[in-house]
Protein backbone atom coordinates (compact mmCIF):
# COMPACT_ATOMS: atom_id res chain seq x y z
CA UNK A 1 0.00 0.00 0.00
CA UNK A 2 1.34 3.21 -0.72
CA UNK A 3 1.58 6.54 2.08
CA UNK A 4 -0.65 8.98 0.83
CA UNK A 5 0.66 12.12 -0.80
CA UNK A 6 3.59 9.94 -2.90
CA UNK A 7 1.82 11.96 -6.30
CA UNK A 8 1.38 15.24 -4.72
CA UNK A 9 5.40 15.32 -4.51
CA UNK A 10 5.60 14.66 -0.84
CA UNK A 11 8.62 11.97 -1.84
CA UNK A 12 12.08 11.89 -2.44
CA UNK A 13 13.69 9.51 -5.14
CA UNK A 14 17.52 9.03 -4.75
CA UNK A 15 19.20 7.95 -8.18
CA UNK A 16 22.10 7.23 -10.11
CA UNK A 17 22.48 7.42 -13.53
CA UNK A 18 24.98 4.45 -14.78
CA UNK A 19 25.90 5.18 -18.29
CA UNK A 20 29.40 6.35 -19.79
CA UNK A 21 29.98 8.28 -23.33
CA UNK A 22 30.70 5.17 -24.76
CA UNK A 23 28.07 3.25 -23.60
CA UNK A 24 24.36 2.53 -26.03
CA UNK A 25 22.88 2.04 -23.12
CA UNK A 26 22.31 3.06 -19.30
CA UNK A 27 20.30 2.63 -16.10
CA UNK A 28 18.76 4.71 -13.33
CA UNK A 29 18.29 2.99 -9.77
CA UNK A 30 17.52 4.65 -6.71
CA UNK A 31 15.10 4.56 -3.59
CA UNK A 32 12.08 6.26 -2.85
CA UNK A 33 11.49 7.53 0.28
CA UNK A 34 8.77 10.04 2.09
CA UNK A 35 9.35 13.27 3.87
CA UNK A 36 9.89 12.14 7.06
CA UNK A 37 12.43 8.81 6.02
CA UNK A 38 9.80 6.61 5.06
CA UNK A 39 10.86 3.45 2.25
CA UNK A 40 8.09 3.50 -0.48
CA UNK A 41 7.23 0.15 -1.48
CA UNK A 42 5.03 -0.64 -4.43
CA UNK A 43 5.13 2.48 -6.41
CA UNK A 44 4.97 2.44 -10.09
CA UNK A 45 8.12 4.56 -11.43
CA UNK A 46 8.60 5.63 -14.97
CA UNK A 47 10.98 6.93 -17.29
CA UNK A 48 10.08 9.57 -19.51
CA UNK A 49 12.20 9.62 -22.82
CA UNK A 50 11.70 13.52 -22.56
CA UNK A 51 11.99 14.14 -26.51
CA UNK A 52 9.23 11.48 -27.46
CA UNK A 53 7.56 11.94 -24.60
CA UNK A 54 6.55 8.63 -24.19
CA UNK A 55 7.47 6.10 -21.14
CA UNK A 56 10.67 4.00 -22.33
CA UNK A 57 10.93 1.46 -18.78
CA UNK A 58 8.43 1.30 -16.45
CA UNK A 59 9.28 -0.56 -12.49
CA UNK A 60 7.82 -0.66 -9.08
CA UNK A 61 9.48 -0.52 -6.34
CA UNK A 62 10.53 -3.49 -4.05
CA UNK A 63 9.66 -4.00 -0.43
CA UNK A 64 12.77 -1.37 0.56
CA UNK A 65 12.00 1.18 -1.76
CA UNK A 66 14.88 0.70 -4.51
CA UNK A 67 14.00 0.29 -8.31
CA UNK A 68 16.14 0.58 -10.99
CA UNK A 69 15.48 1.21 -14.82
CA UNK A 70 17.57 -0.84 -16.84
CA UNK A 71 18.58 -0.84 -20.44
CA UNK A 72 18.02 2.95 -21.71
CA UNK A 73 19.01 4.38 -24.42
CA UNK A 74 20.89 7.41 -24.50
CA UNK A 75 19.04 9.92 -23.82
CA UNK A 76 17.16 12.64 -21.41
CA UNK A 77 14.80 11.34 -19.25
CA UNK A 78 12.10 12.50 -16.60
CA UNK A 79 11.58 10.18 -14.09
CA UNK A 80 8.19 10.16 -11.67
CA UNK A 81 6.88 8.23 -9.30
């Protein structure tokens, strides 16, 4: 179940983007959390490719709150939760 407020921005998401210049590909993993410390399990998170504006990888988060995005391609992205 997931603490009310997580789409009114009341979270945090901590990431990492893994990808060098070289690389056709990358990842972004990281762990949600509330205001107040809080592990968000169970949340849906996307990533937006922002030029196409559609969602390229789509996760939920595990039990502790990580997720990670694998297998992008280069690119920007937006990522919500």
């Amino acid at each position: 179940m997931l603490r009310s407020g997580i789409l009114g921005g009341t979270f945090a998401a901590i990431w990492l983007i893994a990808a060098t210049a070289s690389a056709q590909s990358g990842q972004i993993q990281g762990k949600l959390v509330d205001e107040q410390g809080g592990v968000l399990p169970g949340a849906q998170v996307s990533a937006i490719d922002e030029e196409k504006g559609v969602i390229a990888r789509q996760v939920t988060s595990g039990a502790d709150g990580f997720f990670s995005l694998v297998a992008l391609l280069r690119c920007r992205y937006t990522v919500r939760a």
